[in-house]
Protein backbone atom coordinates (compact mmCIF):
# COMPACT_ATOMS: atom_id res chain seq x y z
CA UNK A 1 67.83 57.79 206.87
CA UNK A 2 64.19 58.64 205.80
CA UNK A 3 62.87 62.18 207.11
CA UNK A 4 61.08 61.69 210.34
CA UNK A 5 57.29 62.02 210.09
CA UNK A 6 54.63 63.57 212.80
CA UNK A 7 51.72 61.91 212.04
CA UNK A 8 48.14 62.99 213.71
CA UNK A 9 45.42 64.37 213.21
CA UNK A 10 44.39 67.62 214.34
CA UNK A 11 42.54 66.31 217.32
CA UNK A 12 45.96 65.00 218.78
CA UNK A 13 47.94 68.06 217.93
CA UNK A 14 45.48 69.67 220.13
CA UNK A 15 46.51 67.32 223.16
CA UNK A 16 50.31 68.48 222.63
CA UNK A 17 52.04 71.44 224.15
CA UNK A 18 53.94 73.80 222.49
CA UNK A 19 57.14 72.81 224.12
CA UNK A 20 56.65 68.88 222.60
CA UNK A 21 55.58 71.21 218.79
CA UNK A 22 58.15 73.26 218.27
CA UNK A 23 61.38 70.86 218.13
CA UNK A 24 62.83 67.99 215.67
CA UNK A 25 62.61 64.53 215.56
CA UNK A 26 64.13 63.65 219.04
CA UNK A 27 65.96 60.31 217.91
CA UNK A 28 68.02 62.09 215.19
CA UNK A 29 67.16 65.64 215.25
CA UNK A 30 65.21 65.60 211.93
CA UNK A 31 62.49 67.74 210.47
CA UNK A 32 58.74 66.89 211.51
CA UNK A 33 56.74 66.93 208.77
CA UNK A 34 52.89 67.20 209.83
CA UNK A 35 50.50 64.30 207.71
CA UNK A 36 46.67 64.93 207.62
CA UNK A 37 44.06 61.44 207.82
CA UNK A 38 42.09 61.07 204.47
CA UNK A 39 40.18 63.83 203.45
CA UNK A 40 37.81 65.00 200.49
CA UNK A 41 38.45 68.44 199.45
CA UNK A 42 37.25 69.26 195.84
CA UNK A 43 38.66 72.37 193.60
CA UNK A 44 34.77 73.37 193.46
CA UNK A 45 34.93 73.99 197.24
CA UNK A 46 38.37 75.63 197.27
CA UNK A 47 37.44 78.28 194.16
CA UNK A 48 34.21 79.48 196.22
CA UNK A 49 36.83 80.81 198.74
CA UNK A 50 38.49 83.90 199.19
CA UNK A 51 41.86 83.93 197.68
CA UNK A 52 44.01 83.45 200.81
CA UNK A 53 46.12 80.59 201.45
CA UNK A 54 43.73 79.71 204.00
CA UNK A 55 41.44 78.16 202.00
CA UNK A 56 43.16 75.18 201.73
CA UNK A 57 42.41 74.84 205.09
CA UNK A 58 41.42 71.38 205.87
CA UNK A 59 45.44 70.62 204.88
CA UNK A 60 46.72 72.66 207.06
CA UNK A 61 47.45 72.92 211.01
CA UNK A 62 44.23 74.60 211.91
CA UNK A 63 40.64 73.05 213.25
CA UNK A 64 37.68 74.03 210.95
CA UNK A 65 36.44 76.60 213.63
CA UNK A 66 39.62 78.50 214.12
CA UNK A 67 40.50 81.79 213.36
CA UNK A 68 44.09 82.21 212.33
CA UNK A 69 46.49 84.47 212.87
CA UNK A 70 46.21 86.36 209.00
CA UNK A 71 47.25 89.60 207.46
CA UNK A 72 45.61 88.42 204.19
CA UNK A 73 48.71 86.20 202.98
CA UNK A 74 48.87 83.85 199.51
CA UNK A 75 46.80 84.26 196.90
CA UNK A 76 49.60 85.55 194.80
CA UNK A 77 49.72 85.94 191.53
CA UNK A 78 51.40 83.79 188.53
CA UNK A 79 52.31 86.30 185.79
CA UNK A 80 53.19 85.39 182.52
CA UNK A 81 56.92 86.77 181.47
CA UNK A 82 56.72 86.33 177.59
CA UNK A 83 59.08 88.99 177.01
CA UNK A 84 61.89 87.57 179.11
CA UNK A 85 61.09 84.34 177.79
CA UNK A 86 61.45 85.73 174.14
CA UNK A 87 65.02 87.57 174.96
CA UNK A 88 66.38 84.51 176.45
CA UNK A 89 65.59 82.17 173.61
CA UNK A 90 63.30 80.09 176.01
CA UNK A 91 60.61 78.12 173.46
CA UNK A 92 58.21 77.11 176.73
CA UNK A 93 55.76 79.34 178.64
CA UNK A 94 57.43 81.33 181.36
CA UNK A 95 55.57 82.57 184.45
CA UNK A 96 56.74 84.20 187.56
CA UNK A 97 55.07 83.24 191.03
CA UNK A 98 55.32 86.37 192.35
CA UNK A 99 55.63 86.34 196.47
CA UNK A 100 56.65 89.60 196.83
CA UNK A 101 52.76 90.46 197.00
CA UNK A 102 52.55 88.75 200.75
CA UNK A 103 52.75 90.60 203.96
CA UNK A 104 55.87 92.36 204.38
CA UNK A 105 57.13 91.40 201.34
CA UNK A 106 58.18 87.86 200.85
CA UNK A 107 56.97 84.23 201.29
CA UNK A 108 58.30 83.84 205.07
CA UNK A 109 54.96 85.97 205.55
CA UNK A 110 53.00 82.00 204.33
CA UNK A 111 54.93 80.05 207.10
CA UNK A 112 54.94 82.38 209.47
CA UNK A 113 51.15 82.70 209.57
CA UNK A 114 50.71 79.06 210.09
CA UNK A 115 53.45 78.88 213.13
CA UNK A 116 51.93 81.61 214.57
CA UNK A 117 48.82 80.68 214.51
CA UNK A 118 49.57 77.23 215.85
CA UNK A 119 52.57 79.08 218.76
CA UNK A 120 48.84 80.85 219.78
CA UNK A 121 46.53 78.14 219.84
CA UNK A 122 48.79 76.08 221.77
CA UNK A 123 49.46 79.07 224.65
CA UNK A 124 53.02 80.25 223.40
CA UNK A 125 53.55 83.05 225.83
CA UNK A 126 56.81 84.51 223.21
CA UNK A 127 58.25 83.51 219.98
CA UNK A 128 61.96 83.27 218.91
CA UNK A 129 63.89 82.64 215.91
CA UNK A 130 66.84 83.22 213.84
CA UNK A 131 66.47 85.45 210.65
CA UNK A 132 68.51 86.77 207.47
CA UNK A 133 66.01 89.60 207.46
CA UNK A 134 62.60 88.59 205.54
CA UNK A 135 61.53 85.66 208.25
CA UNK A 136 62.59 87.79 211.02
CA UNK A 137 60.26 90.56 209.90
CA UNK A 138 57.42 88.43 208.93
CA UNK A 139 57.73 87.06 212.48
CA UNK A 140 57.89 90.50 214.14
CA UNK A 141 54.03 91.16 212.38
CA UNK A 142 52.58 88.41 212.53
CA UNK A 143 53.23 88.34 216.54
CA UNK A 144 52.31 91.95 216.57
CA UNK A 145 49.25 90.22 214.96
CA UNK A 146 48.88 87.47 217.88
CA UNK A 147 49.85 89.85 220.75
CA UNK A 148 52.46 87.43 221.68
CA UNK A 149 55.92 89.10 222.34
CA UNK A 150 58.89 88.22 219.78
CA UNK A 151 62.72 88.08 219.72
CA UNK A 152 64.62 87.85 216.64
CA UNK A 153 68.52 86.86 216.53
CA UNK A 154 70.17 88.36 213.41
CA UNK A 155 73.48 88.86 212.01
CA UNK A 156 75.15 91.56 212.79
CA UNK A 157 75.96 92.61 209.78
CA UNK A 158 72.00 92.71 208.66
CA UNK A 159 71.18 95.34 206.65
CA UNK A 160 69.87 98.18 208.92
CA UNK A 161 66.80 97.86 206.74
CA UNK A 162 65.75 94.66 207.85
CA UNK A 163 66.94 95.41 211.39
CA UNK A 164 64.30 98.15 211.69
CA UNK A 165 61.63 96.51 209.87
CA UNK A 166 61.49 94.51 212.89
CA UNK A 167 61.80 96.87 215.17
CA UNK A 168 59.19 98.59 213.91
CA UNK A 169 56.61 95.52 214.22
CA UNK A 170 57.64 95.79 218.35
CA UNK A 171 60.44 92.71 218.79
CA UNK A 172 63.24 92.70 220.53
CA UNK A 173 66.03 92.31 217.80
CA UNK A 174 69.67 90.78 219.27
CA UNK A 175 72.59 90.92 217.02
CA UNK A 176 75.16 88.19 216.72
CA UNK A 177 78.30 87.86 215.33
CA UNK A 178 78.24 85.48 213.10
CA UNK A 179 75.77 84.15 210.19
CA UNK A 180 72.27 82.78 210.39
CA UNK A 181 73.26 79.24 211.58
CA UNK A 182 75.05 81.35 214.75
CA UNK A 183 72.23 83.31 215.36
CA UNK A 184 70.21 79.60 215.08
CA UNK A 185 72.15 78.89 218.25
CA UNK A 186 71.71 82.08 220.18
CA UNK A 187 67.84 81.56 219.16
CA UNK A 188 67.57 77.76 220.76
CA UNK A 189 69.41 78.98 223.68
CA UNK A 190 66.90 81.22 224.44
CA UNK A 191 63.97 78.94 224.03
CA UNK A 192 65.66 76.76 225.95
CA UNK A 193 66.12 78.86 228.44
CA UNK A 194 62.77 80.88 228.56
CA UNK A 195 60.21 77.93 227.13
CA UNK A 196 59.61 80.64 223.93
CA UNK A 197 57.85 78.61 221.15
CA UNK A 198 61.26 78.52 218.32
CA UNK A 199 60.06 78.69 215.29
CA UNK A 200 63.28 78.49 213.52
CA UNK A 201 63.19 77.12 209.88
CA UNK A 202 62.23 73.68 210.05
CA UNK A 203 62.66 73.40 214.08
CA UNK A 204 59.13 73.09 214.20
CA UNK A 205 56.55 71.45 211.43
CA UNK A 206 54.10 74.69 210.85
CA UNK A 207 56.54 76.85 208.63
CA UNK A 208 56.36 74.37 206.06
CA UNK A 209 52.62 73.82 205.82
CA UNK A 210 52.15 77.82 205.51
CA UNK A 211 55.14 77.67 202.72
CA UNK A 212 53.81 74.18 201.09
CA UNK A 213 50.39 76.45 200.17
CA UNK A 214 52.44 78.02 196.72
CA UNK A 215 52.36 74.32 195.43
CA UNK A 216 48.27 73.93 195.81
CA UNK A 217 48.18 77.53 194.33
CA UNK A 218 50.59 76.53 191.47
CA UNK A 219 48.29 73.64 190.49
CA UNK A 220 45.16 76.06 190.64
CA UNK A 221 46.65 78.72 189.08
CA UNK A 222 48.12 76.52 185.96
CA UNK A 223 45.62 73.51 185.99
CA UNK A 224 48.34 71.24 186.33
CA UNK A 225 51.89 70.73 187.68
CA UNK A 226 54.28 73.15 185.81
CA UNK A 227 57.06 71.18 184.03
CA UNK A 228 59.66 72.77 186.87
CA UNK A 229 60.35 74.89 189.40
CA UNK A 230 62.60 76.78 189.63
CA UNK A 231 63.30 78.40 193.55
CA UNK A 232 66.25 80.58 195.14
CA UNK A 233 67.42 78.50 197.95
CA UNK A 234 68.19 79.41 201.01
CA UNK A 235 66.75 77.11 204.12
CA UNK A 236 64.57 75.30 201.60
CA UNK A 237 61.40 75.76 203.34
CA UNK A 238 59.61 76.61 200.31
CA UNK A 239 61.11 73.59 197.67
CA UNK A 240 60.28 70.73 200.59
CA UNK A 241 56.91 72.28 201.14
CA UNK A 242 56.20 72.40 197.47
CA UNK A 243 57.34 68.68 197.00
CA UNK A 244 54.85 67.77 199.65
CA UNK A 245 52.37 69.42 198.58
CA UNK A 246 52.22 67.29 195.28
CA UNK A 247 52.15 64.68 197.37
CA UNK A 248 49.19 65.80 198.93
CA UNK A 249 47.49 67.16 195.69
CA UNK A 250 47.87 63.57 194.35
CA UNK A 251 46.03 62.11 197.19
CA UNK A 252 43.07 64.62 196.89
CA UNK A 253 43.13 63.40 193.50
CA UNK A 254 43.62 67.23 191.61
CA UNK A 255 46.74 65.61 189.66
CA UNK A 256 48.22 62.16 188.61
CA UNK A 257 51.88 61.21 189.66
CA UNK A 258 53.55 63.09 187.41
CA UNK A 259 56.22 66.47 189.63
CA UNK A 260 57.82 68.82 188.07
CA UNK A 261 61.53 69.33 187.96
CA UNK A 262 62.87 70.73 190.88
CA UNK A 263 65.94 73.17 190.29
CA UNK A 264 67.49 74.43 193.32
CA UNK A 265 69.70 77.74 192.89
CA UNK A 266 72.09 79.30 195.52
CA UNK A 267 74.70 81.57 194.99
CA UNK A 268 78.38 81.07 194.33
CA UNK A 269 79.50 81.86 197.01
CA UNK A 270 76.88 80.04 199.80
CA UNK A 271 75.88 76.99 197.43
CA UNK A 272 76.07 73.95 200.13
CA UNK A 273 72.57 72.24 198.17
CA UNK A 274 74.41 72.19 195.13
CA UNK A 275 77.66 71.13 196.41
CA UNK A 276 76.21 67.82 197.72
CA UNK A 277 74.02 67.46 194.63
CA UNK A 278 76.65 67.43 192.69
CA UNK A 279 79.22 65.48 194.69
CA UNK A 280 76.15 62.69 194.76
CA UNK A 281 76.15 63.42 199.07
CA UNK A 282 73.02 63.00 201.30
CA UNK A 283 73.65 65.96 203.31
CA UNK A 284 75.27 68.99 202.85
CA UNK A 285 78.00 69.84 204.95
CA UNK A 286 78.49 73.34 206.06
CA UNK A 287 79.58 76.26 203.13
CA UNK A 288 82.71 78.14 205.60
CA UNK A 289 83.23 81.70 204.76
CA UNK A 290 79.64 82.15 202.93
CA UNK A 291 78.82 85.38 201.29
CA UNK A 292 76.04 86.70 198.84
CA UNK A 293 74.25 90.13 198.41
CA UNK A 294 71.11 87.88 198.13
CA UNK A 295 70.52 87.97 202.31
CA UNK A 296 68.00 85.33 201.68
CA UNK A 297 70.29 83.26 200.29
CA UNK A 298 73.18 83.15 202.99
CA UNK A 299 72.41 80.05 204.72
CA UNK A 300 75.71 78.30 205.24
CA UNK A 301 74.05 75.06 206.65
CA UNK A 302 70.56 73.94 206.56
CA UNK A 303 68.42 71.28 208.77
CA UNK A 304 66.64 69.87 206.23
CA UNK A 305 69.83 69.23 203.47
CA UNK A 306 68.38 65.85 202.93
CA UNK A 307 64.30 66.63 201.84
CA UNK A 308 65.57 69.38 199.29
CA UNK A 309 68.66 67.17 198.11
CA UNK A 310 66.04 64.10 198.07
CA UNK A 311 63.41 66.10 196.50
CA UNK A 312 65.72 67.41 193.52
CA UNK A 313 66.63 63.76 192.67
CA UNK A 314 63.45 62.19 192.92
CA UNK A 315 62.03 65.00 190.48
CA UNK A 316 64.96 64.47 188.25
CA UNK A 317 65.50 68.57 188.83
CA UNK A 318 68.97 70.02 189.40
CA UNK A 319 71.11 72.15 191.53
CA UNK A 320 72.43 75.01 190.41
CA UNK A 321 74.94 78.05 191.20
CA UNK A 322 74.90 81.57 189.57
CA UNK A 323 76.70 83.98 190.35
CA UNK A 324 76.50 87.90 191.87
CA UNK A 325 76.48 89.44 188.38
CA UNK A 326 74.35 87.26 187.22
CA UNK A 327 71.51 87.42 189.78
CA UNK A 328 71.91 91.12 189.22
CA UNK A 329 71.84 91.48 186.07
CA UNK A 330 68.51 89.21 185.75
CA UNK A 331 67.15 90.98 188.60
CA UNK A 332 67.20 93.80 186.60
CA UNK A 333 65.51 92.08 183.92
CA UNK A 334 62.57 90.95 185.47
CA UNK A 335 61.95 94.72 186.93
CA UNK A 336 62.47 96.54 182.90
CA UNK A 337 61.20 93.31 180.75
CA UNK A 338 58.27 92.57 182.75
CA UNK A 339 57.60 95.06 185.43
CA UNK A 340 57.78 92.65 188.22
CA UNK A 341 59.28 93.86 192.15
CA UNK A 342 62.12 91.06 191.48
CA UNK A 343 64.55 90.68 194.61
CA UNK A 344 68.02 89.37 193.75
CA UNK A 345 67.10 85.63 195.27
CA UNK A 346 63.89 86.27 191.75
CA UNK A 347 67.53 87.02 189.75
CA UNK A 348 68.82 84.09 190.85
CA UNK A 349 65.92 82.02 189.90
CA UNK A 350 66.05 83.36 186.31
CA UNK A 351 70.16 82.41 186.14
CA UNK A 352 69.36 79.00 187.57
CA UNK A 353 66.90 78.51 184.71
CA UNK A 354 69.69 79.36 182.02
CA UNK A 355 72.70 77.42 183.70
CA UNK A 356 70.21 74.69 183.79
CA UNK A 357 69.11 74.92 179.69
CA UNK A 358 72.61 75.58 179.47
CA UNK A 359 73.11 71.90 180.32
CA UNK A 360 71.14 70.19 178.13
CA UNK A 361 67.80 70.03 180.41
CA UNK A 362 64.63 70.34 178.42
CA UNK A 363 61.01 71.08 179.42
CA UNK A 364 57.84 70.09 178.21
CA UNK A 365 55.17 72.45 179.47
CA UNK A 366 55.76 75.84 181.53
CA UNK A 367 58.12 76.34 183.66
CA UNK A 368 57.29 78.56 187.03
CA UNK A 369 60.27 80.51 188.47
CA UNK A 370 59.89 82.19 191.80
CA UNK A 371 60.55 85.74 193.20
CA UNK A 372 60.13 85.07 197.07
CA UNK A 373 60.36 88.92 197.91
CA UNK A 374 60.39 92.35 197.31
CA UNK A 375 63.11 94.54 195.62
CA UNK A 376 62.10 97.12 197.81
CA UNK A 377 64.54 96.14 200.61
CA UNK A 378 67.29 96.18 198.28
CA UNK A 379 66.69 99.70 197.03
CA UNK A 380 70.14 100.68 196.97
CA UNK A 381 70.99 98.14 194.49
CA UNK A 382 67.42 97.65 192.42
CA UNK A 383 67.91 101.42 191.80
């Protein structure tokens, strides 16, 4: 079944509530994906902006005379890793898109500055949603940012780390036993029960557009598509984005029809994506008994199974497993070959690439690889 699709314009998302804006397609439960009427927006325009994610923001949830909810997130930086590239044999240009530069550390910081600022504009009095860690801290700020209350569900067994970062931003932080797709439950319960805006991953169509803001910068930073990507997945927030944001590029006319490879890497040990992939399955059914020290990575189930598994196949990409040592031990190598605050999910990314030129696949311009956090909040292991 094709992904369901909220289309208007911003006009009509004004005329919504929140309730009706933060929930799936209602006839099968699927992801709504926000599409924008024609517009005209030229690079010229964009490069006279600051370097925010914001100022792409005639394609994104936000009326032209609104002030969002920002810390200052995007605007990352694409860093050249030529010697990694050399040590691994790799004969193409290597860069690192490196999101550990955003607000509180990691990517979640893009989408949760777009949901955020939407959960305000359309009178969220409180904000919910389930975390691993990273979203559930980004959320905890950027409502500390809005002045609207937050709750955040983790798992228990959430490094204390992450468990304090949001504490420290103000939210209430509930503990359940169980993984992320548990503490999804406890989370809709809750809106459910107290109207909070959910802004679970993919519950609700802003995430995406915040996350979908490292493909425009891709194509500005490189002056093209890269020949792949290469992203840690988790929820898959950031791949689906990225895939429509290429979309969306094409129609603005900054590049032709031509996407890069999409390779999706998950651990080992949670790797539902790549399961399906491989098995040649539309959805991914749930990974039982998932574990991985990369927290942004444990995400036994995910909504939206069929845009990444679509997205991989339509971008002739791949799916790809690595495992604990390996994310490690690459990890490692992004900190002492290049100097970059690499997370184990960046490790992962780097594995991915080598299990997938371990296969045969070939690439005909640069290929992007991305570290979606900080290392800091794995200190006892980068150390």
């Amino acid at each position: 079944m094709l992904p369901s699709y909220l289309e208007c314009s911003l006009d009509a998302a004004h005329r919504l509530d929140a309730a009706q804006l933060a929930s799936t397609c209602p006839q099968d439960g699927a992801p709504l994906l926000v599409r924008y009427p024609s517009t005209v927006l030229g690079r010229a325009k964009v490069a006279a902006r600051p370097f925010t994610m914001w100022r792409y923001r005639e394609m994104l949830p936000i009326a032209n005379d609104e002030e969002p909810v920002t810390l200052g997130e995007g605007g990352t930086p694409l860093l050249p890793a030529p010697r990694l590239a050399a040590r691994l044999g790799f004969g193409f240009a290597l860069f690192v898109k490196d999101e550990s530069r955003n607000p509180t550390g990691s990517f979640k910081a893009r989408g949760m500055a777009a949901a955020v600022t939407c959960a305000k504009r359309l009178g969220a009095k409180a904000l919910v949603a389930p975390s691993a860690g990273n979203a559930g801290g980004a959320l905890a700020a950027y409502g500390a940012r809005a002045g609207i209350p937050v709750v955040v569900f983790l798992p228990v067994d959430t490094p204390g780390v992450l468990i304090e970062e949001c504490r420290s931003y103000g939210a209430d932080v509930r503990l359940v036993d169980g993984l992320i797709d548990e503490a999804g439950k406890e989370a809709a319960k809750f809106a459910e029960e107290t109207g909070a805006f959910n802004v679970a991953t993919l519950r609700e169509p802003y995430r995406i557009e915040g996350k979908k803001t490292m493909g425009y910068e891709l194509v500005e930073q490189l002056g093209r598509v890269p020949a792949a990507v290469v992203y840690p997945t988790g929820g898959g927030t950031g791949l689906v984005g990225m895939w429509k944001a290429f979309d969306e590029l094409e129609a603005l006319g900054w590049i032709d029809a031509g996407r890069p490879k999409m390779i999706s890497v998950q651990a080992e040990n949670c790797a539902p994506i790549v399961r399906a992939f491989e098995s040649g399955a539309d959805r991914a059914a749930r990974w039982e008994n998932a574990q991985t020290a990369a927290w942004g990575l444990r995400v036994p189930a995910a909504i939206g199974d069929r845009l990444m598994l679509r997205a991989i196949r339509d971008s002739h990409g791949t799916a790809i497993a690595v495992s604990e040592i390996a994310m490690r031990e690459n990890m490692l190598a992004l900190r002492s070959d290049e100097g970059i605050d690499a997370s184990e999910e960046g490790g992962a990314a780097v594995a991915g690439l080598l299990g997938a030129a371990a296969r045969g696949m070939a690439f005909d311009g640069p290929v992007v690889l991305f570290n979606t956090g900080s290392a800091l909040k794995y200190a006892p292991r980068a150390a």
